[in-house]
Each structure stands twice: as structure tokens, then as C-alpha cells.
N, C-alpha and C. Protein backbone atom coordinates (compact mmCIF):
# COMPACT_ATOMS: atom_id res chain seq x y z
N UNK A 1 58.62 -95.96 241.53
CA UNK A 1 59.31 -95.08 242.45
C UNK A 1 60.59 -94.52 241.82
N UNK A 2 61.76 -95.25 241.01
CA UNK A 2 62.14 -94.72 240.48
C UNK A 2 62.21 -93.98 239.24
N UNK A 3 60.92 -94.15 238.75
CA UNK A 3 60.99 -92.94 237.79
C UNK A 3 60.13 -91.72 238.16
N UNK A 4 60.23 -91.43 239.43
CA UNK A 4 59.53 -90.64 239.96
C UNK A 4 60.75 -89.34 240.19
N UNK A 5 61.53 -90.46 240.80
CA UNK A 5 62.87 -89.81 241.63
C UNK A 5 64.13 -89.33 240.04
N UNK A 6 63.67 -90.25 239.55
CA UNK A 6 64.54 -89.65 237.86
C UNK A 6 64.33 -88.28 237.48
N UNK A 7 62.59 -88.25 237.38
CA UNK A 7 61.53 -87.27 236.92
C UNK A 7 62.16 -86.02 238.04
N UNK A 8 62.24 -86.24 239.38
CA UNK A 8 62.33 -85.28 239.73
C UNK A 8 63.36 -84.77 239.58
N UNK A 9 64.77 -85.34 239.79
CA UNK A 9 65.94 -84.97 239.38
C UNK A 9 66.30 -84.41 237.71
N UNK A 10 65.40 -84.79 236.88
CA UNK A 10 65.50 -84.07 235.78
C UNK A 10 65.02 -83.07 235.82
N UNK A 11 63.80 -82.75 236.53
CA UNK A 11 63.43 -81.56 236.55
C UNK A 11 63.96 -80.29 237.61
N UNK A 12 65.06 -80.43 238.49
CA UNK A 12 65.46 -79.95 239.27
C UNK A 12 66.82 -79.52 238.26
N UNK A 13 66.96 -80.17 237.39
CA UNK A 13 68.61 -79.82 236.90
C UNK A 13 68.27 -78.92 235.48
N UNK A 14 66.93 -79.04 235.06
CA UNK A 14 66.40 -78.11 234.15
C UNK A 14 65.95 -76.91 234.72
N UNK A 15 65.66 -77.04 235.99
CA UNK A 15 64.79 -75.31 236.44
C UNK A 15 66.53 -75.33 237.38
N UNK A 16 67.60 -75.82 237.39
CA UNK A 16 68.70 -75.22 237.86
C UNK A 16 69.36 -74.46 236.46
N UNK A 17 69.17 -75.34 235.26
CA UNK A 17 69.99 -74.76 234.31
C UNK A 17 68.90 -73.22 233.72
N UNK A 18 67.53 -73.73 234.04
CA UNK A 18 67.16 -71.94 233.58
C UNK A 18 67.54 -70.96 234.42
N UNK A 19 67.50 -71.42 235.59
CA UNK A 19 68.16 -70.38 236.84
C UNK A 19 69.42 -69.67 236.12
N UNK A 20 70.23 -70.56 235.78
CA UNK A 20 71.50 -70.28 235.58
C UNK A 20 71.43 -69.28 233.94
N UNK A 21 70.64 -69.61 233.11
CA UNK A 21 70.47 -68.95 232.15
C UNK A 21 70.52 -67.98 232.17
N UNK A 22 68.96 -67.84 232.80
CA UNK A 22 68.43 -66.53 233.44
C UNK A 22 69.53 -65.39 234.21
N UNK A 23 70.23 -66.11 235.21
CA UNK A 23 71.44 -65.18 235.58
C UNK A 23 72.46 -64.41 234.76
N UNK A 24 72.22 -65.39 233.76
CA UNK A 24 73.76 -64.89 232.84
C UNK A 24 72.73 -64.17 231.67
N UNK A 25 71.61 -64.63 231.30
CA UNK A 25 71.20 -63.01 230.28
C UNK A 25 70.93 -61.69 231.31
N UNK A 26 70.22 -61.70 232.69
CA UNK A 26 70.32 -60.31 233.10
C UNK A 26 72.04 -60.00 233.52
N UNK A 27 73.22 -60.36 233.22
CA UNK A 27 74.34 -60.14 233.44
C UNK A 27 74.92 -59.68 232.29
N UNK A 28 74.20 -60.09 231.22
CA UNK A 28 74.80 -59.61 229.81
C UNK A 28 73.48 -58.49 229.34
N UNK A 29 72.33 -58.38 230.14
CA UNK A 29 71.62 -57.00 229.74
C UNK A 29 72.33 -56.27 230.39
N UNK A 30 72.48 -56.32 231.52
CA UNK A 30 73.38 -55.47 232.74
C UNK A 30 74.36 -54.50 231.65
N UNK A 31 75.38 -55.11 231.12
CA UNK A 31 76.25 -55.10 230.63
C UNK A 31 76.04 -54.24 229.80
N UNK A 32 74.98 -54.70 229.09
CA UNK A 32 74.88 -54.27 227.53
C UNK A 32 74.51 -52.55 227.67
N UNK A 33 73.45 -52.69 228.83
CA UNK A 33 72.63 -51.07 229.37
C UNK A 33 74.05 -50.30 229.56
N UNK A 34 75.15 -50.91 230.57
CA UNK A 34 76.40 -49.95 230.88
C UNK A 34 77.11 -49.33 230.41
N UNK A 35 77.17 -50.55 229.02
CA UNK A 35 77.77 -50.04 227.73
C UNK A 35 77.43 -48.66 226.96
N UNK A 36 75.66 -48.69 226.69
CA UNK A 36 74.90 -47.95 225.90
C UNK A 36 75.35 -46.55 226.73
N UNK A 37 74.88 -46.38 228.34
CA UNK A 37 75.00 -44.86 228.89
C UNK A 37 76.33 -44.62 229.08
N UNK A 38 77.59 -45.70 229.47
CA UNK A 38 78.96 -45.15 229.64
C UNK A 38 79.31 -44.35 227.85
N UNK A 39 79.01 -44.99 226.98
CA UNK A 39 79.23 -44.47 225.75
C UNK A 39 78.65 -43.50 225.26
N UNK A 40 77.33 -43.39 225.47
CA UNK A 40 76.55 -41.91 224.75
C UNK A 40 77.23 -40.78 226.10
N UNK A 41 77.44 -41.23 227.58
CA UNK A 41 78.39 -40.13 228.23
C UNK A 41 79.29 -39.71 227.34
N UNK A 42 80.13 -40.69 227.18
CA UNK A 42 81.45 -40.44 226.76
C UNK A 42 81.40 -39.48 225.51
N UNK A 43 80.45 -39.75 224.37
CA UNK A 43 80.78 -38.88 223.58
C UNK A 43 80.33 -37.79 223.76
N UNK A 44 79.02 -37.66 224.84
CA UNK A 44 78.45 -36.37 224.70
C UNK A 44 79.78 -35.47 225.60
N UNK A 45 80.58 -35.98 226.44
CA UNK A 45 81.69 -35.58 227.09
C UNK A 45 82.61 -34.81 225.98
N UNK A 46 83.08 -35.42 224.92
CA UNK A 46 84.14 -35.30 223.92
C UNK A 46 83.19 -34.44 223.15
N UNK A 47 81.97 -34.11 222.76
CA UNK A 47 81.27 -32.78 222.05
C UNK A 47 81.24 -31.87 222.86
N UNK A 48 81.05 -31.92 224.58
CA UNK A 48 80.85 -30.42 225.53
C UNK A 48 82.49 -30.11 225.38
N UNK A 49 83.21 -30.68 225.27
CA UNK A 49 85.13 -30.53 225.33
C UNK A 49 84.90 -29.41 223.99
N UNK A 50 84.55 -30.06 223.11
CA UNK A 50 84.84 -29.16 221.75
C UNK A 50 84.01 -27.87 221.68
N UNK A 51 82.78 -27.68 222.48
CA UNK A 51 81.98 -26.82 222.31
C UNK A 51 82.57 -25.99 223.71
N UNK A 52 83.05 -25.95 224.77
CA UNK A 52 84.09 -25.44 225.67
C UNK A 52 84.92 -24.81 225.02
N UNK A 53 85.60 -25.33 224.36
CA UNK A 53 86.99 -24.74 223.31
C UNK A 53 86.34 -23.84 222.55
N UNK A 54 85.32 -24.02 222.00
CA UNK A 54 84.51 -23.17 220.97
C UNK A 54 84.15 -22.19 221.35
N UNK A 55 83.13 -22.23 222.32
CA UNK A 55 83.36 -20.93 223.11
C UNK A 55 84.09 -20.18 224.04
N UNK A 56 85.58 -20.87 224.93
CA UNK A 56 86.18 -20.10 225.38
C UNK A 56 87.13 -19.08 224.13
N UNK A 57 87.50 -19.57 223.20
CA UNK A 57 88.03 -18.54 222.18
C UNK A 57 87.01 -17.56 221.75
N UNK A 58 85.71 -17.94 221.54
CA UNK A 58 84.58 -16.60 221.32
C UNK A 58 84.41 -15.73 222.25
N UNK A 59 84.82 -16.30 223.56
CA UNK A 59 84.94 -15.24 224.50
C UNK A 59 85.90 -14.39 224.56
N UNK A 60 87.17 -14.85 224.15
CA UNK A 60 88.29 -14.27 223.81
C UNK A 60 87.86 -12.82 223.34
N UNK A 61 87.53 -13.40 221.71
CA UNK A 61 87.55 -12.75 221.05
C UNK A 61 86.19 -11.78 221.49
N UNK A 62 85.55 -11.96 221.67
CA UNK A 62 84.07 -11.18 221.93
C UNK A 62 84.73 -10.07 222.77
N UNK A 63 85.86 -10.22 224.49
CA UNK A 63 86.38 -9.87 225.25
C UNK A 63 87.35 -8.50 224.55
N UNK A 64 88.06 -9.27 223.75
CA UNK A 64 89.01 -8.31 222.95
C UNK A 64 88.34 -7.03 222.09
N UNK A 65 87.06 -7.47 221.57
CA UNK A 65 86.49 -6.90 220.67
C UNK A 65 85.87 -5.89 221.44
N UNK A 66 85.14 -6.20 222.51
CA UNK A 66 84.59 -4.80 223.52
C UNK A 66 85.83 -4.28 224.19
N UNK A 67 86.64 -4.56 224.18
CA UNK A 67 87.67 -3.87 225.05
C UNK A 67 87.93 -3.02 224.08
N UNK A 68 88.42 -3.13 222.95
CA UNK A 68 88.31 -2.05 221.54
C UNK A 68 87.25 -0.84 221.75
N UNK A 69 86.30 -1.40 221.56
CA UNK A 69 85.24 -0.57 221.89
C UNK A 69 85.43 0.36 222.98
N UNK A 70 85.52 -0.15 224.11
CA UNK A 70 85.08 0.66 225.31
C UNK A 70 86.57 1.11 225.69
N UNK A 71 87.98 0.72 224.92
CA UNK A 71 88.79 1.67 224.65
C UNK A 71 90.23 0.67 225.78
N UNK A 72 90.15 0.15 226.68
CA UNK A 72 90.58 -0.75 227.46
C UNK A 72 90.56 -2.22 227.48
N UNK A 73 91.25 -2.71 227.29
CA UNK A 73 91.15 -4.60 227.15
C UNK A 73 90.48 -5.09 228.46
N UNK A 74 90.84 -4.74 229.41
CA UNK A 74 90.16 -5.13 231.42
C UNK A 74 88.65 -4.91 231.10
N UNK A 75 88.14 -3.77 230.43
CA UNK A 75 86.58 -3.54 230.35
C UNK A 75 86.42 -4.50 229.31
N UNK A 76 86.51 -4.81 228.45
CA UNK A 76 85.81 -6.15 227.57
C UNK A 76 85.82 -7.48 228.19
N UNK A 77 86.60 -7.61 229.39
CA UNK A 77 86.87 -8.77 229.76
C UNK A 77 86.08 -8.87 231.27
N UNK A 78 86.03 -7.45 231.56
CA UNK A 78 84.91 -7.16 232.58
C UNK A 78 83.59 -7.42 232.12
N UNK A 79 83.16 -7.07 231.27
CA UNK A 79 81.81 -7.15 230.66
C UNK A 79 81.57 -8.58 230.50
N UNK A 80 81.82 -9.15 229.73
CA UNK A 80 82.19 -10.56 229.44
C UNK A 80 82.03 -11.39 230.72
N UNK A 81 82.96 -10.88 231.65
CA UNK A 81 82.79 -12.08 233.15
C UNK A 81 81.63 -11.78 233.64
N UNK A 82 80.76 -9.89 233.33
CA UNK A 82 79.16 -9.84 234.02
C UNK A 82 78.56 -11.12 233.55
N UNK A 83 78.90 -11.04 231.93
CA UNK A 83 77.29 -11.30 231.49
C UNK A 83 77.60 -13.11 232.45
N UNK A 84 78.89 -13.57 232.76
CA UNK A 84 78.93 -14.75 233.04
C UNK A 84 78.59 -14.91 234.41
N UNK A 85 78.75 -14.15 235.09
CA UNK A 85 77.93 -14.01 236.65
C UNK A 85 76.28 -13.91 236.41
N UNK A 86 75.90 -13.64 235.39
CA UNK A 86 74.40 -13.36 235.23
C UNK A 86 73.88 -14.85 235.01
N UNK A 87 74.66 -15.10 234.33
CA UNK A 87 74.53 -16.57 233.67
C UNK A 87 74.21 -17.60 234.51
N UNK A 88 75.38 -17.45 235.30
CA UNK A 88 75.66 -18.46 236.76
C UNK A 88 74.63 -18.36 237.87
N UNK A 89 74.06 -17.09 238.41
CA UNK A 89 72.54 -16.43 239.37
C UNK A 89 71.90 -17.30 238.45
N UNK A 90 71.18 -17.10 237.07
CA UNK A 90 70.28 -17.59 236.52
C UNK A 90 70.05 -18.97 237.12
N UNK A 91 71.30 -19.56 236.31
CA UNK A 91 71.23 -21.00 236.17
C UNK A 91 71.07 -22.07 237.92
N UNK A 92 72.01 -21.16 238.70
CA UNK A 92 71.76 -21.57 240.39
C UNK A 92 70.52 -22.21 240.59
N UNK A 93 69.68 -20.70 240.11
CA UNK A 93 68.37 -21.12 240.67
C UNK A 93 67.56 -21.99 239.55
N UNK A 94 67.72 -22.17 239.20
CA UNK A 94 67.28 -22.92 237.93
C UNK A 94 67.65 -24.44 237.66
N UNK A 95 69.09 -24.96 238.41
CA UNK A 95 69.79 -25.72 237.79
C UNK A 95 68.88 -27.30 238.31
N UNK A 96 67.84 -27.10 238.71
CA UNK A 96 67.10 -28.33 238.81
C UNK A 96 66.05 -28.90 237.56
N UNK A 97 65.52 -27.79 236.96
CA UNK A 97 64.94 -28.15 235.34
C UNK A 97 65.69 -27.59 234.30
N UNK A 98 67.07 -27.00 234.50
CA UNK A 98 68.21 -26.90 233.47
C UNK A 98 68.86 -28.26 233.24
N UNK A 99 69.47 -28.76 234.37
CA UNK A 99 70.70 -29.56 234.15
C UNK A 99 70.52 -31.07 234.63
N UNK A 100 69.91 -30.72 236.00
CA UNK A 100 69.41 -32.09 236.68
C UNK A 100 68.29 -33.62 236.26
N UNK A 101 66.84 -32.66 235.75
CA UNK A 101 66.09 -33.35 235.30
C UNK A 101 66.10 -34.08 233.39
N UNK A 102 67.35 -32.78 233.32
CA UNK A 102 67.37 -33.31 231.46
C UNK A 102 68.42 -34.80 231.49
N UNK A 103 69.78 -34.54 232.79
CA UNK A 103 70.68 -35.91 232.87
C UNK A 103 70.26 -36.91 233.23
N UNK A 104 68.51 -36.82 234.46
CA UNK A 104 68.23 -37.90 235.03
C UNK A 104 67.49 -38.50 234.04
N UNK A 105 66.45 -37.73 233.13
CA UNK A 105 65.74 -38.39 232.28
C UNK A 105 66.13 -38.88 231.28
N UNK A 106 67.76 -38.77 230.80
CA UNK A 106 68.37 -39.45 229.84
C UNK A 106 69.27 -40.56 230.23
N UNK A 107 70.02 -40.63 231.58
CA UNK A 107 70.12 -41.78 231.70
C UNK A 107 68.90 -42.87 232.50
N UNK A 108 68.08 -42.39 232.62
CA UNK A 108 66.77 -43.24 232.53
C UNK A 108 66.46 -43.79 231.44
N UNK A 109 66.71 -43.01 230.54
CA UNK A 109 66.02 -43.80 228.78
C UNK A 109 66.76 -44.60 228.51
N UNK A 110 68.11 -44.02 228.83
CA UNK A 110 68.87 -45.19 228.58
C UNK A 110 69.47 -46.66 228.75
N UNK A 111 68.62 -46.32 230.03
CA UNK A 111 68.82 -47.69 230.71
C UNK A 111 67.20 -48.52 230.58
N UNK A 112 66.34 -47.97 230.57
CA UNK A 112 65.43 -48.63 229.89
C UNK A 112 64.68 -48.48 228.35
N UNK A 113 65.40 -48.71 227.75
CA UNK A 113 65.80 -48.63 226.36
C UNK A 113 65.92 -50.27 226.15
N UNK A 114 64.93 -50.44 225.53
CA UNK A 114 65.44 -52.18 225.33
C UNK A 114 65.87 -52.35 223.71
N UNK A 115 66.61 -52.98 223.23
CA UNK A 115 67.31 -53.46 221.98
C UNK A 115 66.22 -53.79 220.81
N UNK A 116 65.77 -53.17 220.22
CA UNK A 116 64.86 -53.70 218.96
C UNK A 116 65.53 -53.93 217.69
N UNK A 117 64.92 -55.26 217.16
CA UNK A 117 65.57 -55.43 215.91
C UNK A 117 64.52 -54.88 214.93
N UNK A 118 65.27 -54.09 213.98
CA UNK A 118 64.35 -53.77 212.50
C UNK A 118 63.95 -55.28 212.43
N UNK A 119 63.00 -54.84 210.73
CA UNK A 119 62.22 -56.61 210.69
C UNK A 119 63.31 -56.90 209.21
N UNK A 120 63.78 -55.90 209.76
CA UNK A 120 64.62 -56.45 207.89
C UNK A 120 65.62 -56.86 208.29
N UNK A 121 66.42 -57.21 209.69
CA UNK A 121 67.65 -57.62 210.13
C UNK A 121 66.95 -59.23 210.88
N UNK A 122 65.72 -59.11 210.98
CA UNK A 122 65.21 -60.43 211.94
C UNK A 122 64.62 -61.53 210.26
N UNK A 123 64.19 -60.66 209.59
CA UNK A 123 64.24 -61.62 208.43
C UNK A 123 65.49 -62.25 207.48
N UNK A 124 66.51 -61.21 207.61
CA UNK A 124 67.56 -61.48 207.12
C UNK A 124 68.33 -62.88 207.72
N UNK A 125 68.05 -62.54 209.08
CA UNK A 125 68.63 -63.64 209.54
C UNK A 125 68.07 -64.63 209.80
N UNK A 126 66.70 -64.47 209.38
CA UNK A 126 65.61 -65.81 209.68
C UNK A 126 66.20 -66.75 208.40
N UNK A 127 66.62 -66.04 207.67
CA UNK A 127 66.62 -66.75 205.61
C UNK A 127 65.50 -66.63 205.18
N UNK A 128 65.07 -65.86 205.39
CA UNK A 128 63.96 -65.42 204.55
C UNK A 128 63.87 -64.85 202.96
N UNK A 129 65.03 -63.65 203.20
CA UNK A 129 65.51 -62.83 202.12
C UNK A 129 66.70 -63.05 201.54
């Protein structure tokens, strides 16, 4: 009888400690996934910043350059804000397989994206090589 009651208590403090395992690796995948999409945001954030800058000066200049043309600085800068109202109608109606489905399906990948090791980093560290 008592090594019944041992048996069971050992085995209650082993399926408590996988419990507990178990909690703390999906807490550190958790983690790890938050990491991966807060960061590929972040930089893709800090490349749309630079490509913003990039093209608000091409607009500038594009702006300045038809205003030359068409003899008035207001008309190059008129033209310029059409083609950007055209832009904006377009994209309205559009902005569900423009903008929506390309962000949902990438932070989808990203979050199920699981961690693979090359075999040359799992042998390396086996001591193999």
C-alpha cells in the first residue's frame, strides 16, 4: 500500500513538473513569435520612413519641374496632388487585396513560422564536426 501511494505521488509531481514545463516553453514560444513580428514591423516601419522621404522630395521635385513646364509652380503641384487623388479612388476600392490581405498574410507567417535549425548548426552542436 505504500508503495502504491509513493508511486502515485511520484507520478503526480512528474505530470505537475511537465505541466509546468510545458507552460513555460509555450511562454517562451509566445515570446519568441512577438519578438519575430514586433521586429520585422519595426524595420519594415524604418524602410516605409525612408521610402516616404524618398518620395516626398521626388514629388517636390517632379511638382517644381511641371510647374516649369506648364509655366506656374500651383499647376505642377496641382497636377501632382491629381495624379494623388487618382491614386487614393484607386486604392479605396482596392485597399482589401492591396494592403489588408498582404499585412494579414504576413503576420500570419509570422507567427506560424516555427524556428528551424540548419543541420550544420544541429551537428555542430551535437560534436559531431
Amino acid at each position: 500500500m505504500d508503495t502504491i501511494t509513493t508511486n502515485i505521488e511520484l507520478l503526480y509531481k512528474k505530470a505537475k513538473e511537465y505541466a509546468d514545463i510545458n507552460i513555460e516553453l509555450i511562454k517562451l514560444n509566445s515570446i519568441d513569435k512577438i519578438a519575430d513580428v514586433l521586429s520585422s514591423l519595426v524595420s519594415r516601419i524604418v524602410i516605409f520612413m525612408f521610402v516616404v522621404m524618398f518620395v516626398l522630395l521626388l514629388n517636390i521635385a517632379l511638382s517644381l519641374y511641371l510647374g516649369e513646364l506648364l509655366g506656374k509652380d500651383y499647376l505642377g503641384y496641382l497636377v501632382v496632388a491629381g495624379i494623388y487623388l487618382v491614386l487614393v479612388i484607386i486604392i479605396n476600392y482596392n485597399k482589401d487585396t492591396i494592403i489588408k490581405t498582404p499585412i494579414t498574410n504576413l503576420v500570419i507567417a509570422k507567427l506560424l513560422k516555427s524556428k528551424q535549425k540548419s543541420k550544420t548548426s544541429k551537428t555542430t552542436q551535437d560534436g559531431i564536426l
